[in-house]
Protein backbone atom coordinates (compact mmCIF):
# COMPACT_ATOMS: atom_id res chain seq x y z
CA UNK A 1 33.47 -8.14 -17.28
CA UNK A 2 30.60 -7.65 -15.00
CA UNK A 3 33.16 -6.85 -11.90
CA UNK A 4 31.49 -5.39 -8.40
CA UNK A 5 33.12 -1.83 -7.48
CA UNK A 6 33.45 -0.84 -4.57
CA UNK A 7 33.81 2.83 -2.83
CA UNK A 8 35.83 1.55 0.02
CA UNK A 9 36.88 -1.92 -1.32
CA UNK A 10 37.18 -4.50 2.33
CA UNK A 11 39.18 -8.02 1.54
CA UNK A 12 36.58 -10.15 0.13
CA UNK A 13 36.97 -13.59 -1.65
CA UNK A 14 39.24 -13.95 -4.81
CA UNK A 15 36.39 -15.79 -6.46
CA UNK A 16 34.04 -12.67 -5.97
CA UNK A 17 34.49 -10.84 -8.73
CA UNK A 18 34.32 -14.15 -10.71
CA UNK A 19 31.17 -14.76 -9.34
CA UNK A 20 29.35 -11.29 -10.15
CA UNK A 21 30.52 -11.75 -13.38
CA UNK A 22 28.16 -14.13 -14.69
CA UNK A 23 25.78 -12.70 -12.51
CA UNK A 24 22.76 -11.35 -15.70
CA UNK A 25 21.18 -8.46 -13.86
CA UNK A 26 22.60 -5.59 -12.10
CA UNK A 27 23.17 -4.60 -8.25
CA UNK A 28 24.00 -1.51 -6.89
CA UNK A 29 23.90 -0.87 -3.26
CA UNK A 30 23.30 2.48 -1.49
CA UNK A 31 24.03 3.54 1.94
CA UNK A 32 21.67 5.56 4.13
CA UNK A 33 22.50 8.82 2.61
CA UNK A 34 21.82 7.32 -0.20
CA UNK A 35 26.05 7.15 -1.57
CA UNK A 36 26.66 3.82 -4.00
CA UNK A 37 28.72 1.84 -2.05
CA UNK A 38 28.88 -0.60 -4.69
CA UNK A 39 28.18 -2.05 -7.58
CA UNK A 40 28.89 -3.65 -11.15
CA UNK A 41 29.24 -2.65 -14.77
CA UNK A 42 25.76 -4.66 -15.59
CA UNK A 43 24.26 -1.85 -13.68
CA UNK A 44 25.92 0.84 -15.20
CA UNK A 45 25.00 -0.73 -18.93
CA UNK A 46 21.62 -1.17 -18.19
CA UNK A 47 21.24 2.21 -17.01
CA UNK A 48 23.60 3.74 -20.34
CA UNK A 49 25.79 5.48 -17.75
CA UNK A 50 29.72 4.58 -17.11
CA UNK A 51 30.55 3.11 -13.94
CA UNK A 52 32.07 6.46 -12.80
CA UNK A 53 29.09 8.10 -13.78
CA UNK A 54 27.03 5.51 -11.72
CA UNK A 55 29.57 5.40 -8.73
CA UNK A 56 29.76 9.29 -8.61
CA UNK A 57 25.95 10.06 -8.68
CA UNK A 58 26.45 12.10 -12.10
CA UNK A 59 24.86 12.17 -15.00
CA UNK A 60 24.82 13.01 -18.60
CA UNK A 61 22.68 16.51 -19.53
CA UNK A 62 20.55 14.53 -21.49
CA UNK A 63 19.74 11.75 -19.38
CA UNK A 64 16.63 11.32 -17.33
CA UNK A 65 15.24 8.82 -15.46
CA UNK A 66 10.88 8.51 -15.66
CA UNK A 67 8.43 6.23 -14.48
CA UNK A 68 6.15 4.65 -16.66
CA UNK A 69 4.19 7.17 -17.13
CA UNK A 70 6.90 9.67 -18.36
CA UNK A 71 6.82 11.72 -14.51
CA UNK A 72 10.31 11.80 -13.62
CA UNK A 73 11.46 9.50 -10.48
CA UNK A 74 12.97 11.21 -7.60
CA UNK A 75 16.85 11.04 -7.31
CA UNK A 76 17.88 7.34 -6.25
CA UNK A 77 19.44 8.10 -3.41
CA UNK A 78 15.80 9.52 -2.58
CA UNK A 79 14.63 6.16 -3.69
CA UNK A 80 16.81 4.21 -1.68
CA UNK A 81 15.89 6.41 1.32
CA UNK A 82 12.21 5.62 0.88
CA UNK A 83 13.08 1.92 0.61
CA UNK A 84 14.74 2.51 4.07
CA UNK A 85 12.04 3.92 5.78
CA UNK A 86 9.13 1.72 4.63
CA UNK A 87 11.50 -1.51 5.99
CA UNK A 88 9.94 -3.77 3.13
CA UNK A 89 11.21 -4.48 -0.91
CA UNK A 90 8.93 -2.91 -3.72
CA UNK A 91 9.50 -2.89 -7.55
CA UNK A 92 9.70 0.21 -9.46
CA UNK A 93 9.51 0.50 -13.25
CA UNK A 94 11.84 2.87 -14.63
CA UNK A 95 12.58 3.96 -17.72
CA UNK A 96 15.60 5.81 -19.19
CA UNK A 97 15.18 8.61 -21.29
CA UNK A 98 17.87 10.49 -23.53
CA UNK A 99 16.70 13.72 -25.37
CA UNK A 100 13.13 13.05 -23.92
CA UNK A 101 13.19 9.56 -25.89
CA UNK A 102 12.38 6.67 -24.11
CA UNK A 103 15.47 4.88 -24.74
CA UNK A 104 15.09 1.50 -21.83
CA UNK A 105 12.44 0.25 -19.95
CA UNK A 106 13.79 -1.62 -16.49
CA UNK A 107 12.19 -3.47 -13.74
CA UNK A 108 14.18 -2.38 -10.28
CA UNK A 109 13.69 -3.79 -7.12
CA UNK A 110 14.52 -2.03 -3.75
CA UNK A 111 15.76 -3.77 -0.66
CA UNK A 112 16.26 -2.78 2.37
CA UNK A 113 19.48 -4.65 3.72
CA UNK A 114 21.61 -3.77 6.32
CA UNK A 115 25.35 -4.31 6.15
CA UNK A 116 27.76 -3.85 9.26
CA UNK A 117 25.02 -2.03 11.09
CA UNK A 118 23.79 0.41 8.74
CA UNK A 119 20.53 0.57 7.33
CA UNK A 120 20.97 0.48 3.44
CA UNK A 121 19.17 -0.27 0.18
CA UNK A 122 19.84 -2.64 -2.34
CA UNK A 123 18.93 -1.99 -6.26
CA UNK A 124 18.88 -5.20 -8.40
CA UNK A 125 17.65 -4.30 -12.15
CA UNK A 126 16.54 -6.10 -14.92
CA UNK A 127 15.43 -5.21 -18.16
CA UNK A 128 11.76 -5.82 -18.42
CA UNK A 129 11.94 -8.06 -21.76
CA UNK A 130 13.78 -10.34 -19.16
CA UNK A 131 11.34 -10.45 -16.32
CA UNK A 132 8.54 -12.62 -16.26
CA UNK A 133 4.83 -11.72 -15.50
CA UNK A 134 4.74 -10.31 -12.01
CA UNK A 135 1.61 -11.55 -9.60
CA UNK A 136 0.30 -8.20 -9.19
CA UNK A 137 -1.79 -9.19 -5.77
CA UNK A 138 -0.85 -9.59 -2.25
CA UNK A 139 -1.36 -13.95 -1.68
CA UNK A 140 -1.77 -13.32 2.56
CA UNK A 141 -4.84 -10.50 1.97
CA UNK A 142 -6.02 -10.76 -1.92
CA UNK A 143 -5.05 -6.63 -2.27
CA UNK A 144 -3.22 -5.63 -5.08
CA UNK A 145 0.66 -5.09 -3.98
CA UNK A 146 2.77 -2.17 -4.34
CA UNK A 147 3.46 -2.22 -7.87
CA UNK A 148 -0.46 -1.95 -9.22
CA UNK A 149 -0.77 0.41 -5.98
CA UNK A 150 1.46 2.81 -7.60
CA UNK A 151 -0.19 1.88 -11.04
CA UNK A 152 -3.55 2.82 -9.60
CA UNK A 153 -2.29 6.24 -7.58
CA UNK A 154 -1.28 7.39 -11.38
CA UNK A 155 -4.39 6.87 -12.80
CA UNK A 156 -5.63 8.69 -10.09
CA UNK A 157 -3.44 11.85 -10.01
CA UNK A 158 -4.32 11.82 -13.95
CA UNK A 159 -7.68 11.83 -13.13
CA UNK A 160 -7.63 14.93 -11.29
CA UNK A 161 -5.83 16.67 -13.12
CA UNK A 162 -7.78 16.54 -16.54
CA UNK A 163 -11.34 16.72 -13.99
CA UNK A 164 -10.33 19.28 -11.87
CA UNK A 165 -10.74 16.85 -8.68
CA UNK A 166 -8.60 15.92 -6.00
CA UNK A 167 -6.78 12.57 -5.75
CA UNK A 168 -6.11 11.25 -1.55
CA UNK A 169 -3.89 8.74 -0.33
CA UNK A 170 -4.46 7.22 3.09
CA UNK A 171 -1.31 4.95 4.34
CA UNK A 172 -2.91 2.83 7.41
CA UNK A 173 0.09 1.40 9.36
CA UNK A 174 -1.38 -1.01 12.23
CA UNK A 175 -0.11 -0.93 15.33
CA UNK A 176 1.76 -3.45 17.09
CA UNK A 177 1.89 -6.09 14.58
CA UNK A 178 5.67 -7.16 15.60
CA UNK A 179 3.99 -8.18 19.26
CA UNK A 180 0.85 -9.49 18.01
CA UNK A 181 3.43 -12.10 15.74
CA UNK A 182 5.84 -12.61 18.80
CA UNK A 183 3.06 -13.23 21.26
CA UNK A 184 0.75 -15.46 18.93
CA UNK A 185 2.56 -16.27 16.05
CA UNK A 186 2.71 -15.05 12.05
CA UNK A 187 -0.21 -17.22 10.89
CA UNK A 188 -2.26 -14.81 13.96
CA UNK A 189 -0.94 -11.75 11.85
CA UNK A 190 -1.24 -12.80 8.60
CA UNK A 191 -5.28 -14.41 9.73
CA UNK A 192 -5.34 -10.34 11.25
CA UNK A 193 -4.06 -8.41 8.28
CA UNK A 194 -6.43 -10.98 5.84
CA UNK A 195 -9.81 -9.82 8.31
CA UNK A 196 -8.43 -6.09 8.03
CA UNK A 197 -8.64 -6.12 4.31
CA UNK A 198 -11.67 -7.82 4.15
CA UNK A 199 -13.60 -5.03 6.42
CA UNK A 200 -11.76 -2.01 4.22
CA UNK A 201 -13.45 -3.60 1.06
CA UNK A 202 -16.59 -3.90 2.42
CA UNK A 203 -16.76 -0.39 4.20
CA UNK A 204 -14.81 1.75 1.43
CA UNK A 205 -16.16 2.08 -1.78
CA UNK A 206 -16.15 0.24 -5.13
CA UNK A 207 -14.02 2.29 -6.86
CA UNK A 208 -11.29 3.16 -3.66
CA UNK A 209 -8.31 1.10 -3.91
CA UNK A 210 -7.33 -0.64 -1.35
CA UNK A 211 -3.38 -2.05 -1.46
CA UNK A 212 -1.19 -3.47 1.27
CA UNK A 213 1.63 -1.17 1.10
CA UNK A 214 4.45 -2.80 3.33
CA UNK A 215 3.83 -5.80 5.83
CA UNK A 216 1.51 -3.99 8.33
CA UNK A 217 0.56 -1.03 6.17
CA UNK A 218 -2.62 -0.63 3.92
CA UNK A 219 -3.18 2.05 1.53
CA UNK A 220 -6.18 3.61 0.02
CA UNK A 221 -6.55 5.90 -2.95
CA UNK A 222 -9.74 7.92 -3.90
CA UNK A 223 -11.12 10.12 -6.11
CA UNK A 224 -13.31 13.17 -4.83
CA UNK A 225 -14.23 16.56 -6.22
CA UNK A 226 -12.73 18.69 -3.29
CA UNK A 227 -11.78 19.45 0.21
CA UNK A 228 -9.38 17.11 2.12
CA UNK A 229 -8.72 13.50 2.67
CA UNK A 230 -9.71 13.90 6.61
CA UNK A 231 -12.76 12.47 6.07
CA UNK A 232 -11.53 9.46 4.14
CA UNK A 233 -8.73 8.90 6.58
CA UNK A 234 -11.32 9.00 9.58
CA UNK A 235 -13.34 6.34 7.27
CA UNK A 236 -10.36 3.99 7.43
CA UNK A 237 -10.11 4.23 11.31
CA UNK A 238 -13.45 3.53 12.05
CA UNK A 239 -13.18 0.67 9.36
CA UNK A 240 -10.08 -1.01 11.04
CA UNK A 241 -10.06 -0.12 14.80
CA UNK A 242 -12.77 -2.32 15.60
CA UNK A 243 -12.19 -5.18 18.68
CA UNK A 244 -11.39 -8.47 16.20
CA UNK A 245 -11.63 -12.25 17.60
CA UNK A 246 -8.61 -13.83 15.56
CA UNK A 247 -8.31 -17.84 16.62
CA UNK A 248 -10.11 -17.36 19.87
CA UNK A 249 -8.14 -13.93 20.84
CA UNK A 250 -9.49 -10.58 21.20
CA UNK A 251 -7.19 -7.85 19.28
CA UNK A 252 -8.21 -4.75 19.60
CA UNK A 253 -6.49 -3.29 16.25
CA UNK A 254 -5.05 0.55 16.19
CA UNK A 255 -3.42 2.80 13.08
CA UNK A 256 -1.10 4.81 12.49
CA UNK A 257 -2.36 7.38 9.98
CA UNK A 258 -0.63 9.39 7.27
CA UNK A 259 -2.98 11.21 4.62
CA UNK A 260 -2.12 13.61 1.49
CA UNK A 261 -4.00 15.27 -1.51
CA UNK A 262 -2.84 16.83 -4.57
CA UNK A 263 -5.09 18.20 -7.72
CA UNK A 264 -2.82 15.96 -9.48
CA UNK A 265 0.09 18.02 -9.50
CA UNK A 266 2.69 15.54 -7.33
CA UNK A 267 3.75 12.55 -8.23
CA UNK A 268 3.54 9.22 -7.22
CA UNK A 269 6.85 9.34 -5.09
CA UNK A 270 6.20 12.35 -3.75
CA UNK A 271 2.46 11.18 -2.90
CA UNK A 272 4.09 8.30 -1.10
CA UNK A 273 6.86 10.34 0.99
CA UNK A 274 4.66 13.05 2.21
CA UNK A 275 2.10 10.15 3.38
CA UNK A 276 4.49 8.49 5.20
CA UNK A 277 5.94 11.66 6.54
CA UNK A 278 2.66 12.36 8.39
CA UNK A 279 2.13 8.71 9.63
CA UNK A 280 1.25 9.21 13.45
C-alpha cells in the first residue's frame, strides 16, 4: 500500500490514504530545513530505501545518489533548499547507485510549495522508463530550460577539466519583473523576457549557452582558457540593460548578477548555489 506518512500526522480525510494509494509515482515533501515531512512508500521503493530510512534522512553504506553523469547530487535536503530559493520547479535526473553500480535511473521534480506558511519543497519521482520525452526548450523565449542547462554546464565542467580551461556561469536575474507584470500585464513580461533572449544570442557567442534559469533569470555558460568570469558577466549587462520599447512602453531593464568559475572541479549543484549565492 502506497500510504502517505507523515512526521506530525494533522486530521486529514479518511479517503486520503486511499487516494495516494493508487497514486503511480512518488511524493515526498520537505520543509525548509530540508526535514521530510511526508511522504509514501512509492517514494521509498523507487529510491530502494525503507520508509524509515527515507523519513529519517539515513541511508544504507552503500547507497549513493549521482546525477547523470555519475557526480554525486548534494544531500536532498540541500536540494530542496535550492528549490526554495530559486522560487520556480526544475527536474533533476538522478540515479541510484549501490556498490558504485548504477542500480535506477529517476526523473525528480522539485517544487516549491508552501504549506501553513512555510516555504517548502515538494519531490514527485518517476522512473524515467515512465516519463515521456521532455520539451527541452523554454516555449515564452526559445532558450533551452533548466534541465539541458544543467546538461550543457556538465559538458562544460568536463571540458575544462580534460583542457585545462575554465568553465563560467553567469545567472542574470532581471529586476523588477513582478512590477513590470502587475503594472502592464504577463504578456508585457513574457514580450520583455522573449526581446532579452533575443539580444543575449545575438551579442554572446555561438558556442555560450544561453538558458532561462527560473522565470526572470537567464543563465550563461562559457568556455575560456583562464582568468575570471568578470568579463563575461560585464558582457551580459551591457547585453541586457539597454532602454527596451515593449508595446509602446519604455523599460529600462536592470540585473541582478551572480558569476562563478571552476577548472572543472565543482559540480553542477554546487556551480548553481555559489551563483546564486553572489546574485546582487
Amino acid at each position: 500500500m502506497s500510504a502517505v506518512h507523515l512526521t506530525h500526522p494533522p486530521a486529514v480525510d479518511a479517503r486520503w490514504d486511499e487516494l495516494v494509494e493508487e497514486i503511480p509515482f512518488g511524493l515526498i515533501l520537505h520543509d525548509h530545513l530540508g526535514t521530510v515531512v511526508a511522504t509514501n512508500t512509492k517514494a521509498a521503493d523507487l529510491l530502494d530505501l525503507t520508509a524509515d530510512q527515507l523519513r529519517a534522512g539515513t541511508r544504507p553504506p552503500d547507497w549513493l545518489l549521482c546525477d547523470d553523469a555519475g557526480a554525486p547530487l548534494p544531500r536532498m535536503a540541500e536540494l530542496a533548499g535550492q528549490t526554495a530559493r530559486a522560487g520556480a520547479p526544475t527536474t533533476v535526473p538522478f540515479v541510484v547507485t549501490r556498490r558504485g553500480i548504477a542500480y535506477r535511473r529517476l526523473w525528480v521534480d522539485l517544487n516549491p510549495v508552501t504549506c501553513r506558511g512555510q516555504r517548502m519543497a515538494l519531490l514527485v519521482v518517476r522512473p524515467v522508463e515512465d516519463e515521456p520525452v521532455r520539451g527541452l526548450l523554454d516555449p515564452t523565449t526559445g532558450l533551452p530550460h533548466r534541465a539541458l542547462l544543467f546538461d550543457r554546464i556538465e559538458q562544460s565542467l568536463a571540458r575544462a577539466r580534460v583542457h585545462g580551461a575554465r568553465t563560467t556561469l553567469v545567472l542574470a536575474d532581471v529586476r523588477g519583473l513582478g512590477a513590470i507584470n502587475a503594472e502592464h500585464g504577463f504578456d508585457h513580461g513574457d514580450e520583455l523576457l522573449s526581446r532579452l533572449a533575443t539580444r543575449l544570442r545575438r551579442e554572446l557567442r555561438e558556442d555560450q549557452t544561453v538558458a532561462r534559469y527560473t522565470g526572470g533569470t537567464f543563465a550563461v555558460v562559457t568556455d575560456h582558457p583562464g582568468g575570471s568570469g568578470e568579463t563575461i558577466a560585464a558582457q551580459v549587462r551591457a547585453a541586457v540593460e539597454v532602454p527596451t520599447r515593449v508595446n509602446r512602453h519604455l523599460i529600462r531593464p536592470t540585473l541582478r548578477i551572480g558569476w562563478v568559475s571552476s577548472d572543472g572541479g565543482a559540480t553542477v549543484h554546487q556551480m548553481i548555489s555559489e551563483a546564486e549565492l553572489r546574485l546582487a
